[in-house]
Protein backbone atom coordinates (compact mmCIF):
# COMPACT_ATOMS: atom_id res chain seq x y z
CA UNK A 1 -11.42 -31.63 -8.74
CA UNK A 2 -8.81 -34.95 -8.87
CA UNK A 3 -10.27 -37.89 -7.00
CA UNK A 4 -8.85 -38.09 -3.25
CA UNK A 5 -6.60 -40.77 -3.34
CA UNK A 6 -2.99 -40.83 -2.28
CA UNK A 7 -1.96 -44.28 -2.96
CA UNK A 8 -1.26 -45.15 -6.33
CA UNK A 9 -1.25 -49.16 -5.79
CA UNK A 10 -4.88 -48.89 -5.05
CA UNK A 11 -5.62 -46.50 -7.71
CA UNK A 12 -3.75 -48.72 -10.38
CA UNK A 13 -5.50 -52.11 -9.38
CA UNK A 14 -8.94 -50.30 -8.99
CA UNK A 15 -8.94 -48.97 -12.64
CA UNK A 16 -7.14 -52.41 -13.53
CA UNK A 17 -10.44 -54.44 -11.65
CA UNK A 18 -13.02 -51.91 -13.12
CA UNK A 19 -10.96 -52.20 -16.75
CA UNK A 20 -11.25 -55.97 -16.90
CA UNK A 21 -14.95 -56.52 -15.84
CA UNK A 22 -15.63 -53.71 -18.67
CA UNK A 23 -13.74 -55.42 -21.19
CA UNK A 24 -15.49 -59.08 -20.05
CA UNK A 25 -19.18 -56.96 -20.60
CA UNK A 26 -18.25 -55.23 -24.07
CA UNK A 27 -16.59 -59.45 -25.29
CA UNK A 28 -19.97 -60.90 -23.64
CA UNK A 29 -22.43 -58.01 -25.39
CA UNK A 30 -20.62 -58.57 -28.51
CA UNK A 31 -20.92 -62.51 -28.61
CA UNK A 32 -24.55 -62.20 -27.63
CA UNK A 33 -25.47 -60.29 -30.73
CA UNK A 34 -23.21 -61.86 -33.24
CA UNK A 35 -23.53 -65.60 -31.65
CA UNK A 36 -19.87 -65.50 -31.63
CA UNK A 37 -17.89 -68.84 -30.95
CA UNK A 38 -18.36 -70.06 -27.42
CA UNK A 39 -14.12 -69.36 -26.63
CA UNK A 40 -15.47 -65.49 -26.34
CA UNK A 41 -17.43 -66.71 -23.46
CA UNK A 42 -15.08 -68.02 -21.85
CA UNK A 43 -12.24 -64.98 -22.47
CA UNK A 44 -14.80 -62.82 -20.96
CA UNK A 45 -15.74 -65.26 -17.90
CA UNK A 46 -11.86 -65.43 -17.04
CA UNK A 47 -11.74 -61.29 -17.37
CA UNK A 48 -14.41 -61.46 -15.09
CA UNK A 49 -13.08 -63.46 -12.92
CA UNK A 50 -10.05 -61.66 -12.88
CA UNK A 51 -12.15 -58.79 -11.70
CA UNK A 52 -11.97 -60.34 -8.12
CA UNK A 53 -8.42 -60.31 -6.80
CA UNK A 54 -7.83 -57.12 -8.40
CA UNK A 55 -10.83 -55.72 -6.17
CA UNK A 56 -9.14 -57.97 -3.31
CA UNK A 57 -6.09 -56.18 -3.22
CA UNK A 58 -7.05 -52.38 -3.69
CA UNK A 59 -10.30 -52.25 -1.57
CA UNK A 60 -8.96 -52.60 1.24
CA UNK A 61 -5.82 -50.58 0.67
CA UNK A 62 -9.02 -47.84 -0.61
CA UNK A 63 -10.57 -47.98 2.67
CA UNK A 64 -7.47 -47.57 4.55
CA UNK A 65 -6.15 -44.06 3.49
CA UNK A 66 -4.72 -43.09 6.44
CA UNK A 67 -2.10 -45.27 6.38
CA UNK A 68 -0.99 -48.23 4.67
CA UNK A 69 -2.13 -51.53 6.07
CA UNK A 70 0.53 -53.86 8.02
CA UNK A 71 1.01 -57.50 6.77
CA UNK A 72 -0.59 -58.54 9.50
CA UNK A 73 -3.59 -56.63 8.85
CA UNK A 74 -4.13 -57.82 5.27
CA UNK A 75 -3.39 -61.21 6.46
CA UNK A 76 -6.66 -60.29 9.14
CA UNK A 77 -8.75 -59.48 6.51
CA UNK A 78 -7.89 -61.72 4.01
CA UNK A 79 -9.33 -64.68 7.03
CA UNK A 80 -11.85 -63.32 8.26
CA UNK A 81 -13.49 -62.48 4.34
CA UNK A 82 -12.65 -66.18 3.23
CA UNK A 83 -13.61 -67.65 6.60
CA UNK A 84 -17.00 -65.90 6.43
CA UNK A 85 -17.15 -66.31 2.67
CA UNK A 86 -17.20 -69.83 3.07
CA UNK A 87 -19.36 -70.61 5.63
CA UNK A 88 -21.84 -67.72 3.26
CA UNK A 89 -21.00 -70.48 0.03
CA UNK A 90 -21.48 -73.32 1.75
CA UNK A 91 -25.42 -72.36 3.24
CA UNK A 92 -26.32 -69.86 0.49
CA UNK A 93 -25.30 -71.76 -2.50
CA UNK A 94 -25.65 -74.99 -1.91
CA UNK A 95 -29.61 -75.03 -2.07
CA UNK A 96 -29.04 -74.46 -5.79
CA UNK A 97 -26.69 -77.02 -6.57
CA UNK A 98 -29.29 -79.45 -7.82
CA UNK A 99 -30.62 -77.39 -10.20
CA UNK A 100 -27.24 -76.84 -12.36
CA UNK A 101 -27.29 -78.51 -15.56
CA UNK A 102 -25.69 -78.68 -18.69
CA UNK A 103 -21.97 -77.72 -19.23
CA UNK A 104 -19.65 -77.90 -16.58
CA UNK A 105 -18.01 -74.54 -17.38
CA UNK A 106 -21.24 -72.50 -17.01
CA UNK A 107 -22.09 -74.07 -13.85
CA UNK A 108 -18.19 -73.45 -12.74
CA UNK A 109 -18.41 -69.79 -13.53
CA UNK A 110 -21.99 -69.25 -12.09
CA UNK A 111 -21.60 -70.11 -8.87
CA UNK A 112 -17.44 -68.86 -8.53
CA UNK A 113 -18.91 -65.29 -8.70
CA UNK A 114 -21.05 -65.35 -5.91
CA UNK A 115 -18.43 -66.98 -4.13
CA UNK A 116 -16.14 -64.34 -5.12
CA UNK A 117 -18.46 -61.67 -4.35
CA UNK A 118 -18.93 -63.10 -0.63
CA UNK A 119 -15.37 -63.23 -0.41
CA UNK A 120 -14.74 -59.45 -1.28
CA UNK A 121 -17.87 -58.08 1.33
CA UNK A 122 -16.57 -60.07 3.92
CA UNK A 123 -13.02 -58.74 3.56
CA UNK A 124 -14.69 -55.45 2.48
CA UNK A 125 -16.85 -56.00 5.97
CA UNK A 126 -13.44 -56.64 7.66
CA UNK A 127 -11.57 -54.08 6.94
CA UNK A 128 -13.80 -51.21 7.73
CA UNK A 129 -14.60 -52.59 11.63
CA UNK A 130 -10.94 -52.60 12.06
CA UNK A 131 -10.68 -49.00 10.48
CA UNK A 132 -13.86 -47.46 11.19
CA UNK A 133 -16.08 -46.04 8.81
CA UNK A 134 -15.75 -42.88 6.60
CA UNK A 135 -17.41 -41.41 3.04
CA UNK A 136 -15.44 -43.59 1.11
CA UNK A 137 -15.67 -46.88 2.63
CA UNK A 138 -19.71 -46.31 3.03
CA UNK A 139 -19.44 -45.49 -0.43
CA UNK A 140 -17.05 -48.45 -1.33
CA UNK A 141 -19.13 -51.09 0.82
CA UNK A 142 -22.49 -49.70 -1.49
CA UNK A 143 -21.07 -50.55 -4.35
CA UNK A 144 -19.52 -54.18 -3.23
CA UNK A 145 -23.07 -54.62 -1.70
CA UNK A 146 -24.78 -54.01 -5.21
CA UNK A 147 -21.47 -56.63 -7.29
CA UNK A 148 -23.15 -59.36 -4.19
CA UNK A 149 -26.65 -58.46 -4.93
CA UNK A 150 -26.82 -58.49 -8.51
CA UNK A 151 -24.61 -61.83 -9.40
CA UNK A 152 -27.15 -63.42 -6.52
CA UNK A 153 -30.14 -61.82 -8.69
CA UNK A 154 -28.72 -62.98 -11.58
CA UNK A 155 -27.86 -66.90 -10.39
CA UNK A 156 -31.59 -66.84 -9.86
CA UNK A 157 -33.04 -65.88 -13.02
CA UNK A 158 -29.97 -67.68 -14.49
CA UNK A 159 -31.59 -71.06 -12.71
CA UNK A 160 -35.33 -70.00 -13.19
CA UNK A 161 -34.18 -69.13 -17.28
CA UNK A 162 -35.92 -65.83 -16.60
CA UNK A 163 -32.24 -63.84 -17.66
CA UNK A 164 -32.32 -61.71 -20.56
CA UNK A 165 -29.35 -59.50 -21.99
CA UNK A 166 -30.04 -55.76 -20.97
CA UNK A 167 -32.37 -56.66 -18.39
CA UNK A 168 -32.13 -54.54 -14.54
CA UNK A 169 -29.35 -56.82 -13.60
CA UNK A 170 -26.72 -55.16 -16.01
CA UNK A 171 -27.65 -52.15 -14.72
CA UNK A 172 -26.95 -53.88 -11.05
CA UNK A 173 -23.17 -54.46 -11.75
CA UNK A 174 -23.14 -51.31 -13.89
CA UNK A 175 -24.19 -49.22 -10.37
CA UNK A 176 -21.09 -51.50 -9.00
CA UNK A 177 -19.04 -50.66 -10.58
CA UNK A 178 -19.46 -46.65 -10.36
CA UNK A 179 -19.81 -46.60 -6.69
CA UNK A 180 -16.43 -48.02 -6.48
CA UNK A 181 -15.45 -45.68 -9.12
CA UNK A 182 -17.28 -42.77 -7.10
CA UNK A 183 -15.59 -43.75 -3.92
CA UNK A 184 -11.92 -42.40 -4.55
CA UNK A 185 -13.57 -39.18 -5.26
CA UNK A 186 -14.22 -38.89 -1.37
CA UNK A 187 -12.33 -38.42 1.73
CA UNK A 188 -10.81 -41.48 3.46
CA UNK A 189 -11.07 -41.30 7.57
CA UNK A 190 -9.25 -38.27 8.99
CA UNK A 191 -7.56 -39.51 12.00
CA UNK A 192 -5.21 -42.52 12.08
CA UNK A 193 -6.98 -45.95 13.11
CA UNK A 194 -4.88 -48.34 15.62
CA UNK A 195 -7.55 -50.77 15.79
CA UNK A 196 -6.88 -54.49 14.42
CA UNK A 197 -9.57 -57.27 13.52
CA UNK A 198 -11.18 -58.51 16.01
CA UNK A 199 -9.12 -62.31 17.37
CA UNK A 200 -12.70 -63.55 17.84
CA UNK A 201 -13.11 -63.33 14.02
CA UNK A 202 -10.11 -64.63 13.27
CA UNK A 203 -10.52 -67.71 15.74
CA UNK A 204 -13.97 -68.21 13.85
CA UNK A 205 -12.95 -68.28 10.54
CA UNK A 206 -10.43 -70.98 11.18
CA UNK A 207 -12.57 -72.73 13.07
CA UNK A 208 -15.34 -72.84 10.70
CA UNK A 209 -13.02 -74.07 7.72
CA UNK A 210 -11.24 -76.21 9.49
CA UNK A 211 -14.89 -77.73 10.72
CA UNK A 212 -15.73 -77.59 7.09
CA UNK A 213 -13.01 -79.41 5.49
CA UNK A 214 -13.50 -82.11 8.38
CA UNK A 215 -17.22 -82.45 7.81
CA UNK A 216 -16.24 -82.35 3.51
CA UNK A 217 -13.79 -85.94 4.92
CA UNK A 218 -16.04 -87.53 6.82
CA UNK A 219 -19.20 -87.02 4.82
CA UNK A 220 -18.29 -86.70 1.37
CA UNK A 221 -20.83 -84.94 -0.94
CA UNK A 222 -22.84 -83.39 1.16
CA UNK A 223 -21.52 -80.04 0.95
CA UNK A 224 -20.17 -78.25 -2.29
CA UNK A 225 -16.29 -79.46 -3.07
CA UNK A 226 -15.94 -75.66 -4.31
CA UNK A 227 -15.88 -74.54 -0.82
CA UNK A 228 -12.23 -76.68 -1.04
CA UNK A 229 -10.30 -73.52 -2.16
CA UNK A 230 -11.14 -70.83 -0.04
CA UNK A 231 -11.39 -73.17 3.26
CA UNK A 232 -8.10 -74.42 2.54
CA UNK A 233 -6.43 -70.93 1.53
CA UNK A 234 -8.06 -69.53 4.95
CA UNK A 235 -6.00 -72.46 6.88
CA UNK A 236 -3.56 -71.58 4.92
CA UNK A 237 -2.82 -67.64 5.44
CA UNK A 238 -3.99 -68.50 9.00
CA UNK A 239 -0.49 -71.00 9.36
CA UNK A 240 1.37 -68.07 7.56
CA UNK A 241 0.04 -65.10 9.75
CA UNK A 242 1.15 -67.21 12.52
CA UNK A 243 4.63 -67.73 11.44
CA UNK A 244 4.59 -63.88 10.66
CA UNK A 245 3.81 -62.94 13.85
CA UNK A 246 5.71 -64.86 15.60
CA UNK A 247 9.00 -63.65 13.86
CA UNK A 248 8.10 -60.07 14.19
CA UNK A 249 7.37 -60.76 18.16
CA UNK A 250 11.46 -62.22 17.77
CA UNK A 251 12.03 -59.25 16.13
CA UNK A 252 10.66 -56.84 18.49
CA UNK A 253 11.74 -58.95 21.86
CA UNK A 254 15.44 -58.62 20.43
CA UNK A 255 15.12 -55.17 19.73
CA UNK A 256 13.54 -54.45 23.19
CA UNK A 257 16.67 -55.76 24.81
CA UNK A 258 18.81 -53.78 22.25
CA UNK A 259 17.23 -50.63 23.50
CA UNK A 260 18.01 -51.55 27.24
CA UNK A 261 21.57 -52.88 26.64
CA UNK A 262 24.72 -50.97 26.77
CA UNK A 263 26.00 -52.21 23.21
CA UNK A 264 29.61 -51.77 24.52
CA UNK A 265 29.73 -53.86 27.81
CA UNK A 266 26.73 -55.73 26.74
CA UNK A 267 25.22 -54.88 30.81
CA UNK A 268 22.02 -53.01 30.79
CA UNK A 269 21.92 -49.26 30.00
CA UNK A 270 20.14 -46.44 31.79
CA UNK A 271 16.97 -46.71 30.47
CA UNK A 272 17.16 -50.37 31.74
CA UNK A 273 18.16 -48.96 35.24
CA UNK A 274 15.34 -46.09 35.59
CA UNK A 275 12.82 -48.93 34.80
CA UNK A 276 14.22 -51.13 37.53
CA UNK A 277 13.88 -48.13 40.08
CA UNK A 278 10.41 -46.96 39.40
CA UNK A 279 9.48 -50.64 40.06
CA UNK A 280 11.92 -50.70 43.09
CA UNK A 281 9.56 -48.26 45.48
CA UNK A 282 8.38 -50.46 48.89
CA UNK A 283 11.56 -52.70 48.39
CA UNK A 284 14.15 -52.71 50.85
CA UNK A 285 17.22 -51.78 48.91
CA UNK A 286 20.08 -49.48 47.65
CA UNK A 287 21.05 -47.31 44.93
CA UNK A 288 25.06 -47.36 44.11
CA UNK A 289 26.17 -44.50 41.20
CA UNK A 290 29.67 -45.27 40.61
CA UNK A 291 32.15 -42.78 38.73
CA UNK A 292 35.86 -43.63 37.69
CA UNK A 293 38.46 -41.87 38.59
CA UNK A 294 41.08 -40.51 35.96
CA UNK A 295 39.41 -42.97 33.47
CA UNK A 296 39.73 -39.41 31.21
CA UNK A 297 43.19 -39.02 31.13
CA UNK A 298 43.12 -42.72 29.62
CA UNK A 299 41.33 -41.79 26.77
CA UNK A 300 43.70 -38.94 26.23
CA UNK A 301 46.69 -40.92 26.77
CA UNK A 302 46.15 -43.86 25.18
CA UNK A 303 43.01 -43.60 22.69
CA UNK A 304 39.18 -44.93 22.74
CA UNK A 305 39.93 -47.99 22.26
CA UNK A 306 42.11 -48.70 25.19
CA UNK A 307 39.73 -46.91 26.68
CA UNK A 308 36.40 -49.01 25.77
CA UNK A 309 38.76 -52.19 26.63
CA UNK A 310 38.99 -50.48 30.26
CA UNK A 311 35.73 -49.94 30.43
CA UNK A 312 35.18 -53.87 29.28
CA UNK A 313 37.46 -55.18 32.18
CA UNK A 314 36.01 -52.96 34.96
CA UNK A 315 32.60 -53.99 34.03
CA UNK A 316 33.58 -57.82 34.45
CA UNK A 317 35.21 -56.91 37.77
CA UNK A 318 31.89 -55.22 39.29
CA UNK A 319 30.16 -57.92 37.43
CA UNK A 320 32.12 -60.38 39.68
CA UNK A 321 31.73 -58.55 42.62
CA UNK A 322 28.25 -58.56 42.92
CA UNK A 323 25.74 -60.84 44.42
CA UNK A 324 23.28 -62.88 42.32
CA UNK A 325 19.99 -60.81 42.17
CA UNK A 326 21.82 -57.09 41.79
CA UNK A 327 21.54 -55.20 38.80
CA UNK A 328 24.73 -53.74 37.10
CA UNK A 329 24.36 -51.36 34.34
CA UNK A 330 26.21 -48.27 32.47
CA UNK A 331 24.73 -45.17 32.62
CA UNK A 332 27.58 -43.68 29.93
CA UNK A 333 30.65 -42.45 29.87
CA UNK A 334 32.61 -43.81 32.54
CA UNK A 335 29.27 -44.44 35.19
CA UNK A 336 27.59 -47.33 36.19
CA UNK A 337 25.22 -48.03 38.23
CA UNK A 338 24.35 -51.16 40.69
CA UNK A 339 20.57 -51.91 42.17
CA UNK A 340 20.90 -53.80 45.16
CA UNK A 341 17.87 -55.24 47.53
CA UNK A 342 18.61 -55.94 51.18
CA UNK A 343 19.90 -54.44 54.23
CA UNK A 344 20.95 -50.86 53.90
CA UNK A 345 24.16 -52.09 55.81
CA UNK A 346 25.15 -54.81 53.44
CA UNK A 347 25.06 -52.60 50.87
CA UNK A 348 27.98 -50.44 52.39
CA UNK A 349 30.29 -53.77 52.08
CA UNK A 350 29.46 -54.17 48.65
CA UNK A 351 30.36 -50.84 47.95
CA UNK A 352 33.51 -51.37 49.20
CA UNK A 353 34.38 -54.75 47.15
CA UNK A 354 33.40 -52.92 44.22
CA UNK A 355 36.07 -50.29 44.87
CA UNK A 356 38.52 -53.33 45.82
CA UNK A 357 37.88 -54.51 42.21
CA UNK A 358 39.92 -51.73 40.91
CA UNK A 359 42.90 -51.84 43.22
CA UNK A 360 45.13 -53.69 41.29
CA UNK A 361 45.93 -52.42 37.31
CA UNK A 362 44.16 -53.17 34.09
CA UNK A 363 47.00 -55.02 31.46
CA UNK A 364 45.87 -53.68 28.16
CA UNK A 365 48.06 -54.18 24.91
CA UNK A 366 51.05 -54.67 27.37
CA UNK A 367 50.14 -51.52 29.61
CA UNK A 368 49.63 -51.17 33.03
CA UNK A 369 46.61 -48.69 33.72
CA UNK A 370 45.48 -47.93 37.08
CA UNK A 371 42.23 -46.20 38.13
CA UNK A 372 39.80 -45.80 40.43
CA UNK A 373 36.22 -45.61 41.61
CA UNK A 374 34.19 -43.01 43.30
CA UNK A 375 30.74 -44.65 44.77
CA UNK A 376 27.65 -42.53 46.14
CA UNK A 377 24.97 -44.81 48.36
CA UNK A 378 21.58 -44.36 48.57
CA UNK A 379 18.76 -46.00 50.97
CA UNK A 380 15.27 -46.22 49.04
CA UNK A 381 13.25 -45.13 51.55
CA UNK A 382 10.33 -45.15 48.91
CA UNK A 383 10.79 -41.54 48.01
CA UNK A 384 11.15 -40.56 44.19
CA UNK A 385 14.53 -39.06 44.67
CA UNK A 386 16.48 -41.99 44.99
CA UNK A 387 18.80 -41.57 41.83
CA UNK A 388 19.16 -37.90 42.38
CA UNK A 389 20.50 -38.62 46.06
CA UNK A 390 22.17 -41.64 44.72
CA UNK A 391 24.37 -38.86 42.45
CA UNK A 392 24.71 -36.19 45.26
CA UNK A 393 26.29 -39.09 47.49
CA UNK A 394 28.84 -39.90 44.31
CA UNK A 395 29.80 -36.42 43.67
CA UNK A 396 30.15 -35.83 47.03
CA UNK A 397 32.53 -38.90 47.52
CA UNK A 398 34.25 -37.73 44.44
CA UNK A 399 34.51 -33.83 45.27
CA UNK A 400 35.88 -35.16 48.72
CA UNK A 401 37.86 -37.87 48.02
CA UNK A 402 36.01 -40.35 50.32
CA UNK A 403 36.21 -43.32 47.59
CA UNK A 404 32.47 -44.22 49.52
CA UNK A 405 30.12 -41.68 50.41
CA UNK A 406 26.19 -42.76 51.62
CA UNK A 407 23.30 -40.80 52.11
């Protein structure tokens, strides 16, 4: 049986994460027995460390198996597990502060883990409320839960000199590290998630670092400068999830209007129009469907592209024709279609000045090309058959050579 796991980024930087911390236990075990020089301790602190944004990166991704997380999404996480991390480092660590003597590199190392761990179960934390829970991420947020408990286990004996190699705490990040081995070998969450991170998290991280980092200016020393980094980097990818967002709401505003905009006239199209008349109903109003009149034989005679410059030029004319407030837009082909609100009469006259547009020729590429306009009106009475008696007034106009036909 192959472990359940699909994505092969995740896969890579979990065996990558589990690799390194291995390799920084099997440097640290061997410079413990053979009092090896002190530059092994710090190789294996740094693999270690290194451990962490491995874990970062392909937890999450782990957890997520249904689909593969937005930018926005990691950017959600990535907050909300330094935000929380922090404010965790600043209350839970800072009681032992005093109490760290000696070398500055120990000391460093010591308390970055814990930091690190609170990091990775808040983002951990994160990304299963916005995904929901399944096998794997209970069995993923065990084994994160035993990495936190055991570097917090050993930072105490570590301070009360009560750590010994081999002792129940390397068996702590040894049961770590197999949960989160154990974890690809079950099934992610069936059914596609939707849900995001909650904006109330999000709000609170920043909030909290950016209190932080004001608190670290104005009374200096009283909480841990380590807490720096992550409060920073959580202002930090807040600013850049912003900017994110905002260009993909660009991005999605433009290509709203794409989808509603006849790309050839540049008026709206028909989806544009059938959303306009299902918010018409209990407005007084009309529905015009105009249809050209040997526009075909144009196309025949003279190509599509005389033919789209036609179809240019008569939409400026209607455009022109209109008053302010009414909606033009092509349906295809050689239809358009006008909402108007007002008087039911009024709507009769604008008919007609629409028809007057095309009276007179079009001059394209030094030819004179006349056509003309067939125009169906229809009173919205409120009913949902305004478009289809819209089009049985324009065929009927067209069929009968009335020019304006209303019903």
């Amino acid at each position: 049986m192959a472990p359940r796991i699909s994505d092969p980024l995740s896969k890579s930087l979990l065996i990558t994460a589990i690799s390194l911390w291995l390799f920084g236990s099997v440097l640290a075990s061997t410079a413990s027995y053979y009092s090896l020089p002190e530059v092994n301790s710090l190789i294996s602190n740094t693999s270690y460390l290194l451990f962490y944004p491995c874990a970062v990166i392909a937890l999450p991704r782990l957890i997520n198996s249904s689909r593969k997380s937005t930018v926005l999404e990691i950017f959600d996480a990535s907050i909300v597990g330094l935000g929380l991390g922090v404010l965790g480092t600043t209350f839970a660590l800072k009681p032992v502060l005093p109490h760290f003597g000696g070398k500055l590199g120990d000391a460093l190392f010591a308390l970055t883990f814990p930091v690190c761990d609170l990091i990775l179960i808040s983002i951990t934390i994160a990304t299963i409320a916005s995904h929901g829970w399944s096998k794997r991420s209970l069995v993923v947020f065990a084994g994160v839960l035993a990495f936190t408990c055991t570097d917090f286990f050993f930072l105490w004996q570590h301070l009360n000199g009560n750590y010994s190699f081999g002792s129940i705490v390397d068996d702590g990040w040894l049961l770590g590290l197999l949960l989160l081995a154990e974890s690809t070998w079950h099934p992610g969450k069936d059914e596609e998630s939707t849900a995001s991170v909650n904006p109330i998290f999000i709000a609170l991280s920043v909030f909290l670092s950016a209190t932080l980092l004001a608190l670290i200016a104005i009374k200096p020393g009283y909480f841990p400068t380590f807490i720096l980094f992550p409060a920073v980097s959580t202002l930090m990818l807040a600013f850049i999830r912003m900017t994110i967002a905002l260009k993909q709401a660009r991005n999605i505003g433009h290509e709203r209007i794409l989808a509603r905009t006849d790309e050839l006239t540049g008026l709206p199209n028909r989806r544009r129009l059938i959303s306009e008349i299902e918010s018409f109903v209990g407005k007084d109003g009309s529905l015009l469907l105009l249809d050209l009149d040997g526009f075909k034989p144009v196309n025949d005679l003279y190509g599509h592209t005389t033919g789209d410059k036609v179809l240019q030029q008569v939409s400026r004319r209607f455009a022109r024709a209109l008053p302010s407030g009414a909606l033009l837009a092509r349906l295809g082909g050689d239809e358009f279609g006008v909402l108007i609100e007002g008087a039911y009469e009024h709507s009769m006259d604008i008919a007609l000045a629409l028809r007057a547009t095309l009276s007179y020729p079009f001059d394209i590429d030094s030819q004179q090309i006349n056509i003309d306009v067939s125009i169906g009106v229809a009173e919205n009475t409120g009913s949902p058959d305004l478009l289809r008696r819209a089009d049985d007034a324009m065929y009927r106009a067209k069929r009968e050579g009335l020019g304006v036909c209303r019903l």
